[in-house]
Protein backbone atom coordinates (compact mmCIF):
# COMPACT_ATOMS: atom_id res chain seq x y z
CA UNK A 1 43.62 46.81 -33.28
CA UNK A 2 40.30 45.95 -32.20
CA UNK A 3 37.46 47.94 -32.79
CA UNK A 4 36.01 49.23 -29.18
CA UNK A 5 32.10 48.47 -29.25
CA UNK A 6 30.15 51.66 -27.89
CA UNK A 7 28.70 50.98 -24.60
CA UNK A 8 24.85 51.78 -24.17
CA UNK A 9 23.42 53.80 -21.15
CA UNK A 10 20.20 51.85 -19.96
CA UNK A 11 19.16 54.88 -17.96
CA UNK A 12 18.23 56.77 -21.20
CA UNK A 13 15.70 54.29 -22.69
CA UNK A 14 12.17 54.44 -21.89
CA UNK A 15 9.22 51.72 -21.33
CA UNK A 16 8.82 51.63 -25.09
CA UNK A 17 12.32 51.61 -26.14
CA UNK A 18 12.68 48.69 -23.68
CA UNK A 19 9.79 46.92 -25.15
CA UNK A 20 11.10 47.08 -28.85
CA UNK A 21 14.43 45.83 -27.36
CA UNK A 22 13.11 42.79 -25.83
CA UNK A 23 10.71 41.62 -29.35
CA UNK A 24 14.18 42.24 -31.12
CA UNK A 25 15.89 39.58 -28.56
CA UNK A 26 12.93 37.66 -28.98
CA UNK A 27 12.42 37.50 -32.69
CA UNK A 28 16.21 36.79 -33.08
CA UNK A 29 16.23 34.08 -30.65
CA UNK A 30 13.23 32.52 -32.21
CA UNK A 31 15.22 32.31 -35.51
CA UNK A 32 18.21 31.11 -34.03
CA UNK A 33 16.29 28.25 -32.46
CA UNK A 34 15.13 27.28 -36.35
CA UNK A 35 11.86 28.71 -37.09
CA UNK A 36 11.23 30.61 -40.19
CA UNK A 37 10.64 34.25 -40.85
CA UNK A 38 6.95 33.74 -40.95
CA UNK A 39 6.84 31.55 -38.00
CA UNK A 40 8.70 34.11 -35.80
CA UNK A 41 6.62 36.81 -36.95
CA UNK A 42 3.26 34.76 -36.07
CA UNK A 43 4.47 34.20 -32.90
CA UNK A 44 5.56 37.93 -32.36
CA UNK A 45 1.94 38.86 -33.16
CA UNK A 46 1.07 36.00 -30.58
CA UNK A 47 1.08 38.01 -26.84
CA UNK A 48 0.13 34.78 -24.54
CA UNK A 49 3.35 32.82 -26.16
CA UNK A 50 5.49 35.50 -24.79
CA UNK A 51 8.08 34.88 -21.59
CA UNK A 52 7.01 36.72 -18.40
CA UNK A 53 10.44 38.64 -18.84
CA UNK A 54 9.10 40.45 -21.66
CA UNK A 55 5.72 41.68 -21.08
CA UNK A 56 5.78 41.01 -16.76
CA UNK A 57 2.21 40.71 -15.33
CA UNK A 58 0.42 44.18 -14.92
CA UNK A 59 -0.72 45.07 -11.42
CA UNK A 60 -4.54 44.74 -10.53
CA UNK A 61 -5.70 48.65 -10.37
CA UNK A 62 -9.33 48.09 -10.15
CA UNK A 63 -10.26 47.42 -6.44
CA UNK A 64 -12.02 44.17 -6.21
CA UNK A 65 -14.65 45.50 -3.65
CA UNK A 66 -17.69 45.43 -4.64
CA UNK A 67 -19.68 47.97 -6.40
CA UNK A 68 -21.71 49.96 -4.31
CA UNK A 69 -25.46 50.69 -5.37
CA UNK A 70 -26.35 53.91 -4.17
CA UNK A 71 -30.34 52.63 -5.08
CA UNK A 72 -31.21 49.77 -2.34
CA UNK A 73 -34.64 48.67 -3.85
């Protein structure tokens, strides 16, 4: 008989869990592409190498008007 593989509920993780999911895809999947254990682990440390899936862009929340100067000299 084959052994049933327990399902995971996505609703329970949070941001971080998520986060430490996606290096673990991306370190294995680094070493299953060939590079070595020191390689993988440079480019882990590395945060512009990673794919927009894993860290997506953070939204702008500064307002880009301009500062007001409450002295006018």
């Amino acid at each position: 008989m084959a052994r049933k593989r327990p399902t995971i509920d996505l609703d329970t993780y949070n941001a971080l869990d998520a986060y430490c999911i996606a290096l673990n895809e991306y370190y294995k999947s680094l070493r299953k592409a060939g590079f070595t254990e020191t390689h993988a682990f440079w480019i882990l440390g590395d945060r512009d190498s990673f794919p927009d899936w894993i860290i997506p862009n953070l939204p702008n929340r500064i307002d880009n008007l301009p500062y007001e100067d409450d002295d006018e000299d």
